[in-house]
N, C-alpha and C. Protein backbone atom coordinates (compact mmCIF):
# COMPACT_ATOMS: atom_id res chain seq x y z
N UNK A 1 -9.95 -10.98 -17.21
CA UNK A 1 -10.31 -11.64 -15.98
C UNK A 1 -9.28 -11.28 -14.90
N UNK A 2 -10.03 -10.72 -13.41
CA UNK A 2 -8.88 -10.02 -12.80
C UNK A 2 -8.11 -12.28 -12.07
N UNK A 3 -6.82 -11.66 -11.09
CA UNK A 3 -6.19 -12.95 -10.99
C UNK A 3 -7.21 -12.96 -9.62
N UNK A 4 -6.82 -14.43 -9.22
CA UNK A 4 -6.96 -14.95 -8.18
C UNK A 4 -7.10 -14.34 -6.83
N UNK A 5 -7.52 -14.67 -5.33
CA UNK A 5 -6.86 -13.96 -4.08
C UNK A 5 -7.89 -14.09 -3.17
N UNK A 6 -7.65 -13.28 -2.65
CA UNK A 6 -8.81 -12.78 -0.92
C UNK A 6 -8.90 -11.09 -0.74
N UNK A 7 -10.09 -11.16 -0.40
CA UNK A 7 -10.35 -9.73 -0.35
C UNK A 7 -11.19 -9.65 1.07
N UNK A 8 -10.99 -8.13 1.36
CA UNK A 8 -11.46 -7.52 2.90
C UNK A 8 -12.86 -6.18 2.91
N UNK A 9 -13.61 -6.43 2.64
CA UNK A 9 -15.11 -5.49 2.34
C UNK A 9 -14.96 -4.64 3.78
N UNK A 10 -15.10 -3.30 4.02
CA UNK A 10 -14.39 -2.62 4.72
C UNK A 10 -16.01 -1.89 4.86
N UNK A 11 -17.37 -1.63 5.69
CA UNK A 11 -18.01 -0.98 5.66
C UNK A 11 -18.16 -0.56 7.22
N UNK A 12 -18.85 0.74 6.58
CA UNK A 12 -18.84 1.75 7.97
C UNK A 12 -21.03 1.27 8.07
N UNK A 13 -20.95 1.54 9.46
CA UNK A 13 -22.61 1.60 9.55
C UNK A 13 -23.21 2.27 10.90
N UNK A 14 -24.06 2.31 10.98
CA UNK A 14 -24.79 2.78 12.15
C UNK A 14 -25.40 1.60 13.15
N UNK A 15 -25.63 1.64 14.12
CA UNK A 15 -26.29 0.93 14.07
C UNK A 15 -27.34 0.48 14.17
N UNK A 16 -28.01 -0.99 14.07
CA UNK A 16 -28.79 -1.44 13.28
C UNK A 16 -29.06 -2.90 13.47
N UNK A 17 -30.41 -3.01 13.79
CA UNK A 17 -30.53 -5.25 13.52
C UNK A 17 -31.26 -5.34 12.22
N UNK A 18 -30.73 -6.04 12.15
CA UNK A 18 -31.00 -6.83 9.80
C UNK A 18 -31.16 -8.40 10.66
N UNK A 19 -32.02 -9.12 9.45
CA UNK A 19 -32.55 -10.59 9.72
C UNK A 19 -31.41 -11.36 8.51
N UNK A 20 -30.41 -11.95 8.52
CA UNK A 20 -29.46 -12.34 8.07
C UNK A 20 -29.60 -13.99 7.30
N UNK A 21 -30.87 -13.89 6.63
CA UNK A 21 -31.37 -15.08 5.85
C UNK A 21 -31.17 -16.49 7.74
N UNK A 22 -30.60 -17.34 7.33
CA UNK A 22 -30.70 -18.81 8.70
C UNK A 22 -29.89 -18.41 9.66
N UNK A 23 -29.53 -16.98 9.33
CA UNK A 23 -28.70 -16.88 10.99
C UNK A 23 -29.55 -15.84 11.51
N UNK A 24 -30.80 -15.20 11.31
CA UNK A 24 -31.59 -14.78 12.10
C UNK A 24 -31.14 -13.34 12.12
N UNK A 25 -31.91 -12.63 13.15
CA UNK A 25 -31.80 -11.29 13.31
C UNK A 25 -30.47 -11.02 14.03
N UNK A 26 -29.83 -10.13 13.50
CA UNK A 26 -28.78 -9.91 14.78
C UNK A 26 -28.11 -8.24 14.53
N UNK A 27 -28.08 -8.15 15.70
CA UNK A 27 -27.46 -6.36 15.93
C UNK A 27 -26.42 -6.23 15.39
N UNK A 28 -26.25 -4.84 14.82
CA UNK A 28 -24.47 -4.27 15.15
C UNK A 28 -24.49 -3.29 15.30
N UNK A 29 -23.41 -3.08 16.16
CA UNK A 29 -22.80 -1.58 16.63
C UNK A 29 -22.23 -0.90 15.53
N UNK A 30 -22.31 0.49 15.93
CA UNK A 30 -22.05 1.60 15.02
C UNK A 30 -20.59 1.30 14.92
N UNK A 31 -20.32 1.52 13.36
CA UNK A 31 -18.56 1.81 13.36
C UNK A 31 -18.27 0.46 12.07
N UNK A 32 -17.54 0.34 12.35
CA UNK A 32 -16.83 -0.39 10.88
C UNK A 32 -17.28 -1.99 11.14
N UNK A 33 -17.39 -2.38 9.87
CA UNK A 33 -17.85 -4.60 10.21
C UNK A 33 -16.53 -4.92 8.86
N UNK A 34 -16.45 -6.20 8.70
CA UNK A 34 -15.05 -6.13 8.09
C UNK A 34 -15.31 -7.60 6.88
N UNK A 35 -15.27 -7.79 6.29
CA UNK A 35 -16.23 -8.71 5.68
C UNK A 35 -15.03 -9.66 5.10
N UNK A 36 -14.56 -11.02 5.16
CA UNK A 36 -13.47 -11.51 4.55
C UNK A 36 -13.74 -12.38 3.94
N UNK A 37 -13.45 -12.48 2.08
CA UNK A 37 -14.01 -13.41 1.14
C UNK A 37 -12.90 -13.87 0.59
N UNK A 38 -13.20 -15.05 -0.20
CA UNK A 38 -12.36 -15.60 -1.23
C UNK A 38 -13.33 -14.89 -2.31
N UNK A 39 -11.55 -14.94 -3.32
CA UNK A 39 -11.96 -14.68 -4.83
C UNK A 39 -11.34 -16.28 -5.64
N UNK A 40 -10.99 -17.61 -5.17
CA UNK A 40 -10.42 -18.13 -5.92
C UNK A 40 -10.88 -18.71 -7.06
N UNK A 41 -12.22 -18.57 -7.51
CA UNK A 41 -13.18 -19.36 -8.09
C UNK A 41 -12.95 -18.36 -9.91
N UNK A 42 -13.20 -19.08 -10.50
CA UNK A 42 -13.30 -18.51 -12.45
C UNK A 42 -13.11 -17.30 -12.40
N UNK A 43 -13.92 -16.38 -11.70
CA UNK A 43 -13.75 -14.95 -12.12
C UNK A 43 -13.09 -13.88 -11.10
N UNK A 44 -12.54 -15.15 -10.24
CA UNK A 44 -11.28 -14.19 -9.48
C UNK A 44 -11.79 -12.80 -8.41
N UNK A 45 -10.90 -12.34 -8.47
CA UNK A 45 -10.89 -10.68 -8.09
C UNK A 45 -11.95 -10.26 -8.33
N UNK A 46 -12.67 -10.06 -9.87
CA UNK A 46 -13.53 -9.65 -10.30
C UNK A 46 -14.89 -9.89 -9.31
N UNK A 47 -15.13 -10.89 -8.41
CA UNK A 47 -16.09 -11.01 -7.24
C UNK A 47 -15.87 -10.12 -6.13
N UNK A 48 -14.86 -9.18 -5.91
CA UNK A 48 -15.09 -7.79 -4.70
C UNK A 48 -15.68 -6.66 -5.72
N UNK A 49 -15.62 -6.98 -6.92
CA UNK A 49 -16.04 -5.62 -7.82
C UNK A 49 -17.63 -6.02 -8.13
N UNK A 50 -17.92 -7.50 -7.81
CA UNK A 50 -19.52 -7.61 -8.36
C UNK A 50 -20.13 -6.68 -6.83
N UNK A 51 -19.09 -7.20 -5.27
CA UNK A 51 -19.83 -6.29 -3.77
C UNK A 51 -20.12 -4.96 -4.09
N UNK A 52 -19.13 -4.35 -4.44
CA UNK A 52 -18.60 -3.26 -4.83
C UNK A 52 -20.25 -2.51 -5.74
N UNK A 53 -20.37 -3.41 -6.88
CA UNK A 53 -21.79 -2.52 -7.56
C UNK A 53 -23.08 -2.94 -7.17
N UNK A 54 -22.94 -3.93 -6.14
CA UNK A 54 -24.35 -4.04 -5.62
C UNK A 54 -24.68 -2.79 -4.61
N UNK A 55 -23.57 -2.82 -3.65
CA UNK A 55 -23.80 -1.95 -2.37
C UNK A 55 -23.86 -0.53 -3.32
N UNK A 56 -23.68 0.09 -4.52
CA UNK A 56 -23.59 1.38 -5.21
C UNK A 56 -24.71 0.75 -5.73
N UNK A 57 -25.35 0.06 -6.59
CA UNK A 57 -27.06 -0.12 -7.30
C UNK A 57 -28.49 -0.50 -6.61
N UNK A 58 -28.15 -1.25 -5.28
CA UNK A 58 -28.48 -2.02 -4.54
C UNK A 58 -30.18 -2.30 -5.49
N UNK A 59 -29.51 -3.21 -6.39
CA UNK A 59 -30.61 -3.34 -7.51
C UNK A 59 -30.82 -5.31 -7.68
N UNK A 60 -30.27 -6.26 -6.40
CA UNK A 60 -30.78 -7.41 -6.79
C UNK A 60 -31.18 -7.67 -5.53
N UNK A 61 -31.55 -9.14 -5.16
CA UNK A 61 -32.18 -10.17 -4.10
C UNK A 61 -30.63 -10.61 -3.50
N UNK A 62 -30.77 -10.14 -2.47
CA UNK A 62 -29.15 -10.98 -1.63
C UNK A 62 -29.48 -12.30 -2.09
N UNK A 63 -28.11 -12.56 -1.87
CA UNK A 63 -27.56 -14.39 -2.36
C UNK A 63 -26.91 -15.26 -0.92
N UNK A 64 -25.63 -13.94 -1.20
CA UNK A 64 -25.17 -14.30 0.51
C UNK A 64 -25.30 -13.47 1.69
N UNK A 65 -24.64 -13.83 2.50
CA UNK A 65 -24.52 -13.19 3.81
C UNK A 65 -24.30 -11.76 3.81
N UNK A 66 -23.17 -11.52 3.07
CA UNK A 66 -22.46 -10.35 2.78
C UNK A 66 -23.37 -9.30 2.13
N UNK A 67 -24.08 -9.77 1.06
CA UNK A 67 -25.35 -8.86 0.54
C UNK A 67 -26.13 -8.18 1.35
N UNK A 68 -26.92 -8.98 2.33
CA UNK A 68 -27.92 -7.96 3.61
C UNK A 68 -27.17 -7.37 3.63
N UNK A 69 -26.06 -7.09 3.72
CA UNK A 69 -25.26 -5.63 4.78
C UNK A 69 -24.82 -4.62 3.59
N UNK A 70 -24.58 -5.18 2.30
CA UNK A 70 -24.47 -4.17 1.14
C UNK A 70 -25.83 -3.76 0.22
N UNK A 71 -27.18 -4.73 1.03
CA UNK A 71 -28.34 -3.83 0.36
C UNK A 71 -29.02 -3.10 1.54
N UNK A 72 -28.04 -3.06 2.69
CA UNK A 72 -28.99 -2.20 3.77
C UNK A 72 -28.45 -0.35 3.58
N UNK A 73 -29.49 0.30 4.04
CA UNK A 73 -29.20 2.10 3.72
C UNK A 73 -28.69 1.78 4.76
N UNK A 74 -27.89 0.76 6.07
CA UNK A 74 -27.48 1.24 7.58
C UNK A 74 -26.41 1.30 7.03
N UNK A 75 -25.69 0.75 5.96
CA UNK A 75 -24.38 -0.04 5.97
C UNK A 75 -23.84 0.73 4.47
N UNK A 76 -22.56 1.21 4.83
CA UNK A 76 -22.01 1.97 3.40
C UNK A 76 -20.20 1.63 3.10
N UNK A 77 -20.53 0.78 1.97
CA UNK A 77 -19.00 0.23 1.62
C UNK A 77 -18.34 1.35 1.54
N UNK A 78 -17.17 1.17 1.92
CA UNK A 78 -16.13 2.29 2.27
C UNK A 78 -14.86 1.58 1.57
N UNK A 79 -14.01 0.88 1.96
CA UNK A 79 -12.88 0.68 1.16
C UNK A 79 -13.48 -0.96 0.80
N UNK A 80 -12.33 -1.02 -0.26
CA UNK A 80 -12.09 -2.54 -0.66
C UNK A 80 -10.80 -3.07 -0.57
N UNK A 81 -10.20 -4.25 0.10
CA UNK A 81 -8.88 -4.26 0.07
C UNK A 81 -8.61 -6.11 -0.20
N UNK A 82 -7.59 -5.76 -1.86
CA UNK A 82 -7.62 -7.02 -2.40
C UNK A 82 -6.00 -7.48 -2.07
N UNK A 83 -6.12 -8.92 -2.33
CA UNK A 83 -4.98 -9.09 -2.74
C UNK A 83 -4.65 -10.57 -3.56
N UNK A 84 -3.88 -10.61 -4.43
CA UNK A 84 -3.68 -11.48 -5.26
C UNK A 84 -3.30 -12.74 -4.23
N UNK A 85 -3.50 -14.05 -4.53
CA UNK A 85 -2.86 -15.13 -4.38
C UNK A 85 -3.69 -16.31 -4.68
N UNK A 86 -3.04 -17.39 -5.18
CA UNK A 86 -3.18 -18.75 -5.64
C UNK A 86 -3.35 -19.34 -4.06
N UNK A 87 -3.55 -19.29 -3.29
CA UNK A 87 -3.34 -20.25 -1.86
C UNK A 87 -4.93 -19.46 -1.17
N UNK A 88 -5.20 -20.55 -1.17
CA UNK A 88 -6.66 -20.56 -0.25
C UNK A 88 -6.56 -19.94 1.21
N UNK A 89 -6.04 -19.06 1.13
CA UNK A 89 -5.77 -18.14 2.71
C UNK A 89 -6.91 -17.35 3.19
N UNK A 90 -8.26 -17.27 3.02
CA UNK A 90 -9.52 -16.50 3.38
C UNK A 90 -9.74 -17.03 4.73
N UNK A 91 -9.71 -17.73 5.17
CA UNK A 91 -9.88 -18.52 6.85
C UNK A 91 -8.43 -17.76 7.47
N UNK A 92 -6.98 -17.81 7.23
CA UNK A 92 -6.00 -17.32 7.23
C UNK A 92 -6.35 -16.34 8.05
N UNK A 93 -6.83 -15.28 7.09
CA UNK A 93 -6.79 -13.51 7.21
C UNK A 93 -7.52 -13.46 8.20
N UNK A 94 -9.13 -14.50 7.83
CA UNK A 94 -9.99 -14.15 8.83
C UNK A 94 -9.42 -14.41 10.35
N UNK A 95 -9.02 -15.41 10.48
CA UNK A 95 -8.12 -15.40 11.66
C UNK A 95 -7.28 -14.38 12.63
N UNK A 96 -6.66 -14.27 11.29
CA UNK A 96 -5.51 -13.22 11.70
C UNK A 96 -6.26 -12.04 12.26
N UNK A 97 -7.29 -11.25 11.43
CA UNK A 97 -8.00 -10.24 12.02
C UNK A 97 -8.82 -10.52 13.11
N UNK A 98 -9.34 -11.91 13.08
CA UNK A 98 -10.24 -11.95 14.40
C UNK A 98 -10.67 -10.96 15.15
N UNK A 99 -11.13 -11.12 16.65
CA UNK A 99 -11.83 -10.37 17.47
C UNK A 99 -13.06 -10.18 17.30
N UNK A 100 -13.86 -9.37 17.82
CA UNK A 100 -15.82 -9.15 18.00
C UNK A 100 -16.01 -9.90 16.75
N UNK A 101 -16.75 -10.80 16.29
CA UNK A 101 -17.86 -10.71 15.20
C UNK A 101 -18.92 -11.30 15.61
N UNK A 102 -19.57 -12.07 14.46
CA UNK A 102 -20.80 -12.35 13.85
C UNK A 102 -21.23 -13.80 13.61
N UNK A 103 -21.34 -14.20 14.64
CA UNK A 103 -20.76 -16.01 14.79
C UNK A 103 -21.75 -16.44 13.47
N UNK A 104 -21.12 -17.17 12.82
CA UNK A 104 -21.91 -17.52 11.26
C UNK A 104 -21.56 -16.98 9.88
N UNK A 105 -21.54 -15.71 10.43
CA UNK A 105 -21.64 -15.40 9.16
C UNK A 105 -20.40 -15.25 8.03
N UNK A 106 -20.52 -15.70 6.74
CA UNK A 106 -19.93 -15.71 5.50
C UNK A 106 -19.35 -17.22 5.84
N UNK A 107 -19.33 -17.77 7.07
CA UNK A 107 -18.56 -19.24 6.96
C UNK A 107 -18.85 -20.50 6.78
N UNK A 108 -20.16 -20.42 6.61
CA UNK A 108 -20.93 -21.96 6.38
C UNK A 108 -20.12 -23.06 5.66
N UNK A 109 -19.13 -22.44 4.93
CA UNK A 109 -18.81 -23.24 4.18
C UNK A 109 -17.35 -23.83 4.62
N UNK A 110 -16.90 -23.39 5.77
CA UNK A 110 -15.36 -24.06 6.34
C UNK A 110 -16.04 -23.99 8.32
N UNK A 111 -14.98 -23.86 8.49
CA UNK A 111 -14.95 -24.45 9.90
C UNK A 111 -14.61 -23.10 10.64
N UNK A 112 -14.87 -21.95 10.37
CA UNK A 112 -14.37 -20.33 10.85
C UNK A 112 -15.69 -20.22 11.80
N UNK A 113 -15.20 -19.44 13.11
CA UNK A 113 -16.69 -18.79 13.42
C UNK A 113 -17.31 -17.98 13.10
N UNK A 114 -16.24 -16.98 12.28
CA UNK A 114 -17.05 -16.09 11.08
C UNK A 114 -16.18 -15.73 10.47
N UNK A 115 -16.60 -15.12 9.29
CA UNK A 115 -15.85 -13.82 8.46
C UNK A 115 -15.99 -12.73 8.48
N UNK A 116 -17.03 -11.91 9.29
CA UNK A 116 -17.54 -11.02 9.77
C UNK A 116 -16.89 -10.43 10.81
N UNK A 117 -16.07 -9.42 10.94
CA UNK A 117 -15.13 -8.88 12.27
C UNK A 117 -15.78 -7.15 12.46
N UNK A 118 -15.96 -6.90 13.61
CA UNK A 118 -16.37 -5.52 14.49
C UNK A 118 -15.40 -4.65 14.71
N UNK A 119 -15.24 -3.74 14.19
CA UNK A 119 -14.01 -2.23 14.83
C UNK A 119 -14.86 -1.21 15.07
N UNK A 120 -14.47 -0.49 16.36
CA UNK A 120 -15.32 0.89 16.28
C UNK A 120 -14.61 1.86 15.80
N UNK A 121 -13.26 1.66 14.89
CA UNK A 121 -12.98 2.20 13.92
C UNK A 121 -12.30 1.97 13.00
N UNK A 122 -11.38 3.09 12.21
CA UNK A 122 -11.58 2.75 10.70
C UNK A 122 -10.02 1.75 10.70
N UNK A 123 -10.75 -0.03 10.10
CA UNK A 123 -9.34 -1.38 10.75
C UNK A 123 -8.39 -0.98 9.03
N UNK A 124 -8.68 -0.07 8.14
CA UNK A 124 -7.73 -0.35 7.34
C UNK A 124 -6.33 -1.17 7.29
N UNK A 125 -5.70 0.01 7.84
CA UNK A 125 -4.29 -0.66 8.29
C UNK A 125 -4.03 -1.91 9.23
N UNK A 126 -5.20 -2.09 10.48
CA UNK A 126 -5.51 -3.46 10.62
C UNK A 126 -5.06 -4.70 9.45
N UNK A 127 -5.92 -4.10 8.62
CA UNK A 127 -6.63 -5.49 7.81
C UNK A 127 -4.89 -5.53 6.74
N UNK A 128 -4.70 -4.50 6.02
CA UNK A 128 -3.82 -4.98 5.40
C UNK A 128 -1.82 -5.38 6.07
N UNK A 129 -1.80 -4.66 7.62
CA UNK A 129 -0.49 -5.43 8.26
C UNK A 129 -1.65 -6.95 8.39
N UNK A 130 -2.50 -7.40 8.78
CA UNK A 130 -2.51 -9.19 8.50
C UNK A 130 -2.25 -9.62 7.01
N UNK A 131 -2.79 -9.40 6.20
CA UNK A 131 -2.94 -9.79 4.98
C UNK A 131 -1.21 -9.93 4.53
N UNK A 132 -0.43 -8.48 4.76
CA UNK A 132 1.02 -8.74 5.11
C UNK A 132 2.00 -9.76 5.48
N UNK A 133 0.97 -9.81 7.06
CA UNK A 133 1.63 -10.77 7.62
C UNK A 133 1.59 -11.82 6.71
N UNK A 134 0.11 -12.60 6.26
CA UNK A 134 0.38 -13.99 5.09
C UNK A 134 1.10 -14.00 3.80
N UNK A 135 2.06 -12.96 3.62
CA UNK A 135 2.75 -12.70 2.54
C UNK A 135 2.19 -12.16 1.20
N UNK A 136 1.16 -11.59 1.84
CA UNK A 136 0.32 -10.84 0.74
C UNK A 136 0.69 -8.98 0.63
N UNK A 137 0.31 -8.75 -0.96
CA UNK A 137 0.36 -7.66 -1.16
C UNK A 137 -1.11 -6.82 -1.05
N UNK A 138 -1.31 -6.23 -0.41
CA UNK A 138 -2.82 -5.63 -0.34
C UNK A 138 -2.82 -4.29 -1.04
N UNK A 139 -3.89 -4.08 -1.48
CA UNK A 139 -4.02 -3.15 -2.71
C UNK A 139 -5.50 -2.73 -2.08
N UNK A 140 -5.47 -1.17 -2.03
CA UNK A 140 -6.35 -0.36 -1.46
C UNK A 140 -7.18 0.03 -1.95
N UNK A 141 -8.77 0.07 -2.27
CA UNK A 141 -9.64 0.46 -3.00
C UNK A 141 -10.65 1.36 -2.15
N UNK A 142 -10.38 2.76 -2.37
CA UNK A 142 -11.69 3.69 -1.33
C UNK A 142 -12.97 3.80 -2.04
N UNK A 143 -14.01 3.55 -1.62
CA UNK A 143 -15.10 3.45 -2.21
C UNK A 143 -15.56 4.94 -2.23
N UNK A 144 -15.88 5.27 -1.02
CA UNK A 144 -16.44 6.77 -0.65
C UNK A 144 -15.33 7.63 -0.12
């Protein structure tokens, strides 16, 4: 069982409007969307590796938010970037990265305006100097 943490879904896309289950249809611009989850729940870490083989099988029924955009052909996971920690920091990061997003989406469940962030290019190093900044170690996963 991988440990605990927060992870950063890193996809490149074209663009494209997708109908996003109760948040409706909504556009995005070409270039990178930035996706920020918790892993703190039983199987940890191991939840960026379930994103990870959907967007490569795209073989089930989205669940969440994050799914439309890993079962769409617009949208192609590109990196994964984890990092271990026991401390509920996913609102944190999302913060920290802020700027353009996706008012809704991935946050229903806290008080964020999203988890969903816009770059028109590639935020790697973005994403992991924040994750930094919260005293995290980020660990780089290239998909493609």
């Amino acid at each position: 069982m991988a440990g605990k943490g927060i992870y950063c879904l890193c996809l490149r896309n074209s663009p494209t409007s997708l109908s996003i289950g109760r948040l409706g249809e909504r556009t995005f611009l070409e270039g990178w969307h930035l996706y920020v989850g918790s892993a703190q729940g039983s199987g940890g870490l191991a939840r960026a590796d379930r994103h990870q083989r959907l967007a490569a099988a795209r073989d089930r029924r989205p669940t969440w938010h994050i799914d439309r955009l890993l079962l769409s052909d617009r949208f192609r996971l590109a990196v994964v970037i984890t990092a271990e920690t026991e401390a509920p920091l996913e609102c944190a990061l999302a913060a920290a990265i802020g700027g353009r997003s996706v008012q809704g989406f991935g946050s229903s469940d806290c008080h964020c305006r999203s988890h969903l962030f816009y770059r028109p290019s590639d935020p790697v190093g973005e994403v992991c100097t924040a994750m930094e900044g919260l005293g995290l170690a980020p660990a780089i996963r290239r998909v493609i």
